[in-house]
C-alpha atoms as a PDB file:
ATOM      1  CA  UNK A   1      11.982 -10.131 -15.272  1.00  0.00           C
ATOM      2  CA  UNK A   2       8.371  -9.396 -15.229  1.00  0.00           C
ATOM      3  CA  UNK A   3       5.526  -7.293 -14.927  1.00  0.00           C
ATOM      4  CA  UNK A   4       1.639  -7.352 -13.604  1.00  0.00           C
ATOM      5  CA  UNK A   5       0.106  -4.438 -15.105  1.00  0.00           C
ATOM      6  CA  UNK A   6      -3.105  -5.949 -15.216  1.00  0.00           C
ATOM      7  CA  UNK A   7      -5.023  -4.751 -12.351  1.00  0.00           C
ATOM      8  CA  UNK A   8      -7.885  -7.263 -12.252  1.00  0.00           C
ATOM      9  CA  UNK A   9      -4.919 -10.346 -12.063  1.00  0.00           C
ATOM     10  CA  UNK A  10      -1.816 -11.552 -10.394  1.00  0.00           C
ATOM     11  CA  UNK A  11      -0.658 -12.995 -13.364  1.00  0.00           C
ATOM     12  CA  UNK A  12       2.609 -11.428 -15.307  1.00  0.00           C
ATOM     13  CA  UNK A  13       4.062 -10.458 -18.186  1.00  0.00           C
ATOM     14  CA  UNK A  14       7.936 -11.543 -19.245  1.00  0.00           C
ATOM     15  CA  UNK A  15      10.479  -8.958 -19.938  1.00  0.00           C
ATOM     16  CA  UNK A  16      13.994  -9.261 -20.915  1.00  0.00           C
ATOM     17  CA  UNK A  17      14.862  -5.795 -19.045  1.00  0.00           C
ATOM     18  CA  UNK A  18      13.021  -3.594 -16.204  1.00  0.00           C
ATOM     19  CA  UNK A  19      13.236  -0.060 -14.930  1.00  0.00           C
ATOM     20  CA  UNK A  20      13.058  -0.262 -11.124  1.00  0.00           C
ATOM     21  CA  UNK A  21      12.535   3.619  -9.529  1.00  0.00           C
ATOM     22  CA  UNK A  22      12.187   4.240  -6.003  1.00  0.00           C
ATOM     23  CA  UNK A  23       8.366   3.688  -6.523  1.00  0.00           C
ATOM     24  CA  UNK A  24       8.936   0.140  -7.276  1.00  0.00           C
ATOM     25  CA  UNK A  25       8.673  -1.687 -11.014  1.00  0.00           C
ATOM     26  CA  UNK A  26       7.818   0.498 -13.782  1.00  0.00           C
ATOM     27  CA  UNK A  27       4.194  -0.185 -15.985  1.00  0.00           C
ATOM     28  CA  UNK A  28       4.011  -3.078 -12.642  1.00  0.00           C
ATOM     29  CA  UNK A  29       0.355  -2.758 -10.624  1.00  0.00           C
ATOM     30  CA  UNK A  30       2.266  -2.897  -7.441  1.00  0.00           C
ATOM     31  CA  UNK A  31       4.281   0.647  -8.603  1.00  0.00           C
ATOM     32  CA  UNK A  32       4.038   3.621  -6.435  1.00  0.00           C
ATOM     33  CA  UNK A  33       5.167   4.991  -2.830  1.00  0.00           C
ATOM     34  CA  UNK A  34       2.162   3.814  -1.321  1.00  0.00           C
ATOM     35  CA  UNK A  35      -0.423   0.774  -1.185  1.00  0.00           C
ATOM     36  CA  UNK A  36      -3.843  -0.254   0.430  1.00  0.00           C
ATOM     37  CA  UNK A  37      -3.893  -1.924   3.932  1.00  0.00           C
ATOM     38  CA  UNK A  38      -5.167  -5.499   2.968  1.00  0.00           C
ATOM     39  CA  UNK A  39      -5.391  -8.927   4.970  1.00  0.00           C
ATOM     40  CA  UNK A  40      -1.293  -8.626   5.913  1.00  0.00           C
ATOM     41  CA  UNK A  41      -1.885  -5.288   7.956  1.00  0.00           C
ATOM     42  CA  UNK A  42      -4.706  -6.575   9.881  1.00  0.00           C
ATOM     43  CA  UNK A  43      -4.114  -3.229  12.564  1.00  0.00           C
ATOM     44  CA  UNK A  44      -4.951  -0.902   9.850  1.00  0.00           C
ATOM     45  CA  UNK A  45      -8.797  -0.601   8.305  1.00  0.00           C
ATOM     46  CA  UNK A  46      -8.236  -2.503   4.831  1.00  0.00           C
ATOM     47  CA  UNK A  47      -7.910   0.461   2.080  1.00  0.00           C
ATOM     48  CA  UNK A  48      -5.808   2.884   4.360  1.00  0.00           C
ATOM     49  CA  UNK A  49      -3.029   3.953   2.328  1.00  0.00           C
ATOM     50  CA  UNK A  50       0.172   3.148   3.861  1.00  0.00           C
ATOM     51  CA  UNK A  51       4.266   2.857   2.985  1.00  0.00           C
ATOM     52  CA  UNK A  52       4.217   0.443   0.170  1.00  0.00           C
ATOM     53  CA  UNK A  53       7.100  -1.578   1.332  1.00  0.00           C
ATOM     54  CA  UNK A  54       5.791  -4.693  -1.101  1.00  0.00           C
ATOM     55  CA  UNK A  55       6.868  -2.933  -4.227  1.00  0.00           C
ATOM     56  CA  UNK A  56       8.137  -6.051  -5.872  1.00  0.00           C
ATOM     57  CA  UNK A  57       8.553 -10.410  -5.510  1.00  0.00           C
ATOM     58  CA  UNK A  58      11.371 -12.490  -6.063  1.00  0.00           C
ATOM     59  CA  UNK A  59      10.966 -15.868  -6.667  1.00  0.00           C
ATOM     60  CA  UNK A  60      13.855 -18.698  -6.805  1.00  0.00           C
ATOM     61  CA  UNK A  61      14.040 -21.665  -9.751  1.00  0.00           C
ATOM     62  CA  UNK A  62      14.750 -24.058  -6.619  1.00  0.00           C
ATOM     63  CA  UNK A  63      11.854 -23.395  -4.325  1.00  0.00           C
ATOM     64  CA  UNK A  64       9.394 -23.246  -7.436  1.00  0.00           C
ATOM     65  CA  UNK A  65      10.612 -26.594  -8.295  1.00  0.00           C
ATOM     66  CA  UNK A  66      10.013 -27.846  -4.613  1.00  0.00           C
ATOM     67  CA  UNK A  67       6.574 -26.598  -4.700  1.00  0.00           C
ATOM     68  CA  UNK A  68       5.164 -27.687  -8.240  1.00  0.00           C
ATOM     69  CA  UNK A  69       6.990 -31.154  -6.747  1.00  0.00           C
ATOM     70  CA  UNK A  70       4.815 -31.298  -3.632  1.00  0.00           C
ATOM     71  CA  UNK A  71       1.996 -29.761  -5.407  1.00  0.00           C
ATOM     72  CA  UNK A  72       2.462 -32.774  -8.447  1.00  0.00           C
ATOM     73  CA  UNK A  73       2.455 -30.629 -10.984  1.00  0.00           C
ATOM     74  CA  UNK A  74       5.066 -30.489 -14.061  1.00  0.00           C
ATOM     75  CA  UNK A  75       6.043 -27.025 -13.060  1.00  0.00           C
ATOM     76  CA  UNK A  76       5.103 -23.946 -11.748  1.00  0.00           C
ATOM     77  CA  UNK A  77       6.171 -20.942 -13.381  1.00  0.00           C
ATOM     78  CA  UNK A  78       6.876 -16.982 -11.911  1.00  0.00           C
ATOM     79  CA  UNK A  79       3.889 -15.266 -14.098  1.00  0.00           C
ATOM     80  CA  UNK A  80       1.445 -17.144 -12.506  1.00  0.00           C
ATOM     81  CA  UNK A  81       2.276 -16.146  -8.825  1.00  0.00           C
ATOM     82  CA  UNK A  82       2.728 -12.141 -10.367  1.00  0.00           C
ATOM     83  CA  UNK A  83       6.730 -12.203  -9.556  1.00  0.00           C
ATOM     84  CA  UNK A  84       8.875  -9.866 -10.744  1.00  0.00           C
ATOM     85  CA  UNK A  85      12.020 -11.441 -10.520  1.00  0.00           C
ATOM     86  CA  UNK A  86      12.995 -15.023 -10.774  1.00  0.00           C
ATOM     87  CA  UNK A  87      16.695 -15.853  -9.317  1.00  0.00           C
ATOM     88  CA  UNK A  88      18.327 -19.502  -9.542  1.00  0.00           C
ATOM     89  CA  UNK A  89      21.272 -20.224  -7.637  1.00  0.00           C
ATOM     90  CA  UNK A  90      19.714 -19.313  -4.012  1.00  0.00           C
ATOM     91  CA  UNK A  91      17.430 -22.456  -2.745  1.00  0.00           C
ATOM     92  CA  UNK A  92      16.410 -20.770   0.865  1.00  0.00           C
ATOM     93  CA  UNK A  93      15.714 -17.414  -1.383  1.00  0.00           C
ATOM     94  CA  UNK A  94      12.567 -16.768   0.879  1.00  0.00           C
ATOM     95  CA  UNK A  95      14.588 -17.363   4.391  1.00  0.00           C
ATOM     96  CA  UNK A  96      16.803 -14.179   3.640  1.00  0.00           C
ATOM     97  CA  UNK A  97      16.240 -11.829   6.336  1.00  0.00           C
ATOM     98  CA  UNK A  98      14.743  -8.484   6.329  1.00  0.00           C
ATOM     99  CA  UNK A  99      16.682  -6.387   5.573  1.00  0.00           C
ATOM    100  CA  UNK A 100      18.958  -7.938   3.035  1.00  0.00           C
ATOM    101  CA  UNK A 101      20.441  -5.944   0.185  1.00  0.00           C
ATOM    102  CA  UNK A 102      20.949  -7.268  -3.454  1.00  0.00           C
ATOM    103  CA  UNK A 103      22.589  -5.275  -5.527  1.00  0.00           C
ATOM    104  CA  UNK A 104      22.143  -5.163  -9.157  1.00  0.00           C
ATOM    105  CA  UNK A 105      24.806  -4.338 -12.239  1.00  0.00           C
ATOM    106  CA  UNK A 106      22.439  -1.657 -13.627  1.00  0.00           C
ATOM    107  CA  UNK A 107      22.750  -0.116 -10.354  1.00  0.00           C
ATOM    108  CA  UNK A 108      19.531  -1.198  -8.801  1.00  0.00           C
ATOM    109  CA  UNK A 109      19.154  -2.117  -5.230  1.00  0.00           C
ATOM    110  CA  UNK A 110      16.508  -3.762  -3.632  1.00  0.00           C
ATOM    111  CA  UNK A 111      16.415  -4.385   0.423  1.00  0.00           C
ATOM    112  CA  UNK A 112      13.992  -7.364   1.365  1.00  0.00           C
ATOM    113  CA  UNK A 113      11.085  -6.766   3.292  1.00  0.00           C
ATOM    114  CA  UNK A 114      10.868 -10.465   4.091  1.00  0.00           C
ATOM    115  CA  UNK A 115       8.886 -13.301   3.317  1.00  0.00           C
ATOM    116  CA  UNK A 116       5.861 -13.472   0.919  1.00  0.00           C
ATOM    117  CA  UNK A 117       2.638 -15.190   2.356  1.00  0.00           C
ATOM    118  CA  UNK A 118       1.220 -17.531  -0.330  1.00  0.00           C
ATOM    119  CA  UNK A 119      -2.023 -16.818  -0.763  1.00  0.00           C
ATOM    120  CA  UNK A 120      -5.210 -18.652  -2.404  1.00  0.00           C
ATOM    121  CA  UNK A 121      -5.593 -15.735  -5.172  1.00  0.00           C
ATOM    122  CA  UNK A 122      -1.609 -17.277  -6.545  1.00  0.00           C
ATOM    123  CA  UNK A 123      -3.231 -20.651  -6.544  1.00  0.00           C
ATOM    124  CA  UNK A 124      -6.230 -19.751  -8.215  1.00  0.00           C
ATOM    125  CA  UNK A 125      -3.899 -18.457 -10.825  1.00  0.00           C
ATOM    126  CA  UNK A 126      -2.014 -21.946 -10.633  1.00  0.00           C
ATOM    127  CA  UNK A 127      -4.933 -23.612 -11.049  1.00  0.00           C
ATOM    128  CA  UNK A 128      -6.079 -21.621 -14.126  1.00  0.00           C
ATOM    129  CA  UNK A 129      -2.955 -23.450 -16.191  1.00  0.00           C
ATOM    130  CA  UNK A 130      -4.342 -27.068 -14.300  1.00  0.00           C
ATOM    131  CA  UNK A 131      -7.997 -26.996 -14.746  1.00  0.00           C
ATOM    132  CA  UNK A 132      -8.328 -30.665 -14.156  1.00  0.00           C
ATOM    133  CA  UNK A 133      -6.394 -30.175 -10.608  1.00  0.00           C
ATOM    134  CA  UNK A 134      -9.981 -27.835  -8.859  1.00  0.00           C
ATOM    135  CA  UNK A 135      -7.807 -28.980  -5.936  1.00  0.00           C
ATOM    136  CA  UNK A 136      -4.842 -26.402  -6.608  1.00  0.00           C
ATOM    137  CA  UNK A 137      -6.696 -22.974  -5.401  1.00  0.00           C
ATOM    138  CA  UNK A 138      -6.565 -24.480  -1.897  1.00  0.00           C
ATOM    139  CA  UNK A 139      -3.232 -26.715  -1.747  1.00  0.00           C
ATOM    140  CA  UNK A 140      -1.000 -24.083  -3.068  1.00  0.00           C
ATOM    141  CA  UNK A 141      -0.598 -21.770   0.011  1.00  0.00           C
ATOM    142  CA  UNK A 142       0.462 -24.760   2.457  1.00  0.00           C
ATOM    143  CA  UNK A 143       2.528 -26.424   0.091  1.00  0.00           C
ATOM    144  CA  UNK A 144       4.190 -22.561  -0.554  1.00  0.00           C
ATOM    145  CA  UNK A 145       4.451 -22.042   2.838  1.00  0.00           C
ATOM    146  CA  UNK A 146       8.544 -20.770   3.715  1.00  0.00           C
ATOM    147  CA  UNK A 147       9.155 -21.157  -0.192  1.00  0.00           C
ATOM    148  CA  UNK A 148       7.114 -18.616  -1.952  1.00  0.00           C
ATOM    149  CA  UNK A 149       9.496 -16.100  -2.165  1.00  0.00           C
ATOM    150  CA  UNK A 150      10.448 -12.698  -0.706  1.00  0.00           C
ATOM    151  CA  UNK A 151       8.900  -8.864  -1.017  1.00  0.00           C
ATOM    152  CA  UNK A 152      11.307  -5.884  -1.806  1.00  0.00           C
ATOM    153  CA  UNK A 153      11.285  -2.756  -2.142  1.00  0.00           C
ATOM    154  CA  UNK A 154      13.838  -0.378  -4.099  1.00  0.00           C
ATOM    155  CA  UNK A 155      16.438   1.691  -2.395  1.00  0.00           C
ATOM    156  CA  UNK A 156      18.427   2.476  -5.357  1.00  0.00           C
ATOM    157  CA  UNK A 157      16.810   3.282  -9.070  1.00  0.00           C
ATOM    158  CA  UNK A 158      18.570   1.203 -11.848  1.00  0.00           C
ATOM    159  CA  UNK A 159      17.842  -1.416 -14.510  1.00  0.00           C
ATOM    160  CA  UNK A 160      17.944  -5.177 -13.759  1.00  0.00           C
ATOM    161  CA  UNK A 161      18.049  -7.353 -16.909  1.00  0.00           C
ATOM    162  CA  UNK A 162      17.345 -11.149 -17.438  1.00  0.00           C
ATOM    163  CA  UNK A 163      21.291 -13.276 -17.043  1.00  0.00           C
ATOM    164  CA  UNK A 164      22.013  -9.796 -14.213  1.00  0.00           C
ATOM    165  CA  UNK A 165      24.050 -11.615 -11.400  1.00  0.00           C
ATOM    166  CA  UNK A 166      23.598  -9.811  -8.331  1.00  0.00           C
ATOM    167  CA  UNK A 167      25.865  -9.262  -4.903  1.00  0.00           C
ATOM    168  CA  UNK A 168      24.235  -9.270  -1.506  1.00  0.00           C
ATOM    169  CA  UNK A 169      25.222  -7.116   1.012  1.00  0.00           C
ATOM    170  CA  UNK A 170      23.867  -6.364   4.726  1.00  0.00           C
END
């Protein structure tokens, strides 16, 4: 688990347990029932407040591995791309349809919005850790592309803790 409270970067903090409301992550920058229009709602002027439907990003162990692999880097960890939640066990995490439920033990549900768009500000933050790669900023979003993991958005309040194993329903 993990949170971005820091408003001026993606990057995130670990946590062994987070509060999930229907506003989205607790202390995370993305919390709250709405959010600014930005580049991904191109039909609304950019700062309109709108349904924040991006409350939250899952990652998965096996597509991070596939990109720091294509990207030739040792690894590629879920701080630096601001995730909240990093899942193993589910390589196609970010081909889950919209719409998907996950259900949590701490009585937490999320519903996926759908994919994640990588984006150069996550590889700016991967190349922060790789200095000597100034290549990274700009090869991160293609080589992300279909493996960068999912948005969600809360349905159900609850706690999700690190080792949580989840169900998924429709």
């Amino acid at each position: 688990m993990l949170t971005a409270s820091q408003a001026d970067s993606i990057a995130a903090e670990a946590q062994d347990r987070i509060e999930v409301t229907l506003e989205g992550v607790v202390g995370d920058k993305h919390y709250g029932f709405t959010r600014p229009a930005d580049a991904r709602t191109p039909w609304y002027p950019r700062g309109t407040p709108m349904r924040n439907s991006r409350q939250l990003t899952i990652v998965s162990v096996e597509e991070l591995a596939e990109v720091a692999g294509v990207l030739g880097i040792p690894a590629l960890l879920p701080e630096w791309l601001g995730a909240n939640l990093l899942i193993s066990g589910l390589p196609h995490l970010t081909q889950l349809p919209p719409g998907k439920r996950l259900f949590f033990p701490g009585d937490a549900v999320l519903v996926v919005e759908g994919e994640n768009a990588p984006c150069r500000v996550a590889g700016a933050e991967v190349n922060r850790h790789f200095p000597e790669r100034a290549d990274l900023a700009g090869a991160f979003p293609k080589a992300a592309v279909h493996r960068r993991g999912i948005a969600a958005w809360v349905e159900r309040a609850g706690w999700i803790a690190a080792g949580d194993i989840f169900q998924m329903g429709r």
